[in-house]
Protein backbone atom coordinates (compact mmCIF):
# COMPACT_ATOMS: atom_id res chain seq x y z
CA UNK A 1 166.10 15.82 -89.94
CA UNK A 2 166.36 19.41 -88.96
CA UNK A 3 164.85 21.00 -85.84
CA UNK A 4 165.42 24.31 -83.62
CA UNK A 5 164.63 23.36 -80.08
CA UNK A 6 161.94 25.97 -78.89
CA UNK A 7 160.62 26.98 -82.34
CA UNK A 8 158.23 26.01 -84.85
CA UNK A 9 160.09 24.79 -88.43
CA UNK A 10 157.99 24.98 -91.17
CA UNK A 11 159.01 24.35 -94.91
CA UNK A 12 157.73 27.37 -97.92
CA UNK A 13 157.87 26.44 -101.66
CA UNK A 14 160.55 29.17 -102.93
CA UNK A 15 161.96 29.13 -106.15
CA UNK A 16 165.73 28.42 -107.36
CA UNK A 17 167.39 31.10 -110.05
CA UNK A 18 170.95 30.01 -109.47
CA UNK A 19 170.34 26.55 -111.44
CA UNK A 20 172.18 26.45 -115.11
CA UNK A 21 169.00 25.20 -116.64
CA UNK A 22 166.86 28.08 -115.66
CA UNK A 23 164.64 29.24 -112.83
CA UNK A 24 163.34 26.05 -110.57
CA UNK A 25 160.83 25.23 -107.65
CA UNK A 26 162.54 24.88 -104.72
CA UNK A 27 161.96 24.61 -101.01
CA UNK A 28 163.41 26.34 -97.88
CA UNK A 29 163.23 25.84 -93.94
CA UNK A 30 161.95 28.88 -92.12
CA UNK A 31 162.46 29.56 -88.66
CA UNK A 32 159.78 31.90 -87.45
CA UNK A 33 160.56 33.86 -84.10
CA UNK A 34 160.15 37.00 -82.57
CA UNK A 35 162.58 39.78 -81.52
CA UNK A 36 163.58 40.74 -79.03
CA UNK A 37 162.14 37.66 -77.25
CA UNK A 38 164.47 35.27 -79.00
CA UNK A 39 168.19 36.50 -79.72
CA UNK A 40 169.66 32.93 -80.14
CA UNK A 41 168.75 30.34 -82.53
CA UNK A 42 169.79 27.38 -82.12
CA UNK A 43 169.47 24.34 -84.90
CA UNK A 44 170.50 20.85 -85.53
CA UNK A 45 170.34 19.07 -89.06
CA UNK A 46 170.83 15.08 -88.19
CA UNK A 47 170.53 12.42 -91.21
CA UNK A 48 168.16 10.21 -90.58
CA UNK A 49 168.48 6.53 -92.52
């Protein structure tokens, strides 16, 4: 599980070039925020079972 306390997480499709079979949907966490209202982010990633 990943969160930032305080901010809004949100996943966006994104795509992968770095894979050796070719280019490859992919998925990435965005933190949305606003400066200069927030100059620390801070973020936990926990596995959940």
């Amino acid at each position: 599980m990943f969160s930032a306390p305080g901010l809004e997480v949100q996943i966006d499709e994104d795509m992968f070039f770095a894979d050796v079979s070719g280019v490859r949907p992919s998925q990435q966490l965005v933190i949305e925020f606003t400066l200069p209202e927030v100059t620390d982010i801070r973020w936990m990633m926990r596995r959940v079972d």
